[in-house]
Protein backbone atom coordinates (compact mmCIF):
# COMPACT_ATOMS: atom_id res chain seq x y z
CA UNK A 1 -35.38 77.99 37.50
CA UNK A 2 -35.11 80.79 39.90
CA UNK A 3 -31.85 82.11 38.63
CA UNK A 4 -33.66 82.91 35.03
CA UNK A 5 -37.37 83.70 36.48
CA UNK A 6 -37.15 86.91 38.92
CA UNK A 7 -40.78 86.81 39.37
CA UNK A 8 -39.67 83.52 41.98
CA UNK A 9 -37.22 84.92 43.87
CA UNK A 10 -38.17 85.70 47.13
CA UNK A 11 -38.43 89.75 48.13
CA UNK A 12 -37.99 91.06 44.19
CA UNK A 13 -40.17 93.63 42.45
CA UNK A 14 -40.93 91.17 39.17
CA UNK A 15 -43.99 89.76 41.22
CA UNK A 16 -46.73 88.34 39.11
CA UNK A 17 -50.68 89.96 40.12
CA UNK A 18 -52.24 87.16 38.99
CA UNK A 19 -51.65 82.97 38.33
CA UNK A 20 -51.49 82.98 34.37
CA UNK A 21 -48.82 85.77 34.28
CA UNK A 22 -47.18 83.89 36.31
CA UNK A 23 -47.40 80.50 34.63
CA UNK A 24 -46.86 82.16 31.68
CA UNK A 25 -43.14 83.16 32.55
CA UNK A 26 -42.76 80.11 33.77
CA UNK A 27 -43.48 78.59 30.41
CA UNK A 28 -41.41 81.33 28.74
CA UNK A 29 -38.81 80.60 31.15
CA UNK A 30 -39.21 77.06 30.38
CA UNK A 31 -39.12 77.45 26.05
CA UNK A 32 -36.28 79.41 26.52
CA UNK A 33 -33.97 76.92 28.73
CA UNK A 34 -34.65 74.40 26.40
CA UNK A 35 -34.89 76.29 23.04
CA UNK A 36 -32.51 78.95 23.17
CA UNK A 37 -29.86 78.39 25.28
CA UNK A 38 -26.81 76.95 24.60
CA UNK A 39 -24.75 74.66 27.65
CA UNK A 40 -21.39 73.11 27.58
CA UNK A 41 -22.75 69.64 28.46
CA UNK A 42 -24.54 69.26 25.84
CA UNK A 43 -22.43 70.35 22.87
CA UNK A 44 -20.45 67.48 20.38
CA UNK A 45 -17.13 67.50 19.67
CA UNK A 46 -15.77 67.90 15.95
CA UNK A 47 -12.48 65.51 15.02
CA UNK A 48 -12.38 66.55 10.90
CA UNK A 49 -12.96 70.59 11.58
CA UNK A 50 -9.46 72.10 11.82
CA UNK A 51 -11.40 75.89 12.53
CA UNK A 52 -13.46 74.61 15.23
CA UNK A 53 -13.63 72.18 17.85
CA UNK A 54 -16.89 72.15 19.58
CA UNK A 55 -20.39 72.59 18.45
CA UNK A 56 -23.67 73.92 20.22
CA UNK A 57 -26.25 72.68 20.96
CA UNK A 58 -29.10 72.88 22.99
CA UNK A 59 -31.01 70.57 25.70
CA UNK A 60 -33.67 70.06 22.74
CA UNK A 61 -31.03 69.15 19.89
CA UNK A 62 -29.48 66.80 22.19
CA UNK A 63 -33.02 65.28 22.66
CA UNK A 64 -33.35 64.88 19.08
């Protein structure tokens, strides 16, 4: 979570002033991971595609 929120990293100028900025990027931070983002563990393999092998998804697709 740190690595995509830089407002909690220790010693970085994206501080938050106040506690519902900052839970607010962390629920930004949190739609994104899970919305957005495409990882490699959680794509599907295609067998009858001969112009593609893999396809995307996301943590939420995989959820169903």
């Amino acid at each position: 979570m740190r690595h995509f929120n830089g407002r909690q990293v220790r010693k970085t100028l994206a501080f938050s002033k106040t506690l519902a900025m900052h839970r607010a990027a962390a629920a930004w931070e949190d739609a994104c991971y899970n919305l957005v983002h495409q990882y490699k563990s959680s794509r599907l393999e295609v067998a009858d595609a001969a112009d593609r092998r893999w396809i995307p998804r996301t943590p939420m697709m995989a959820a169903g």
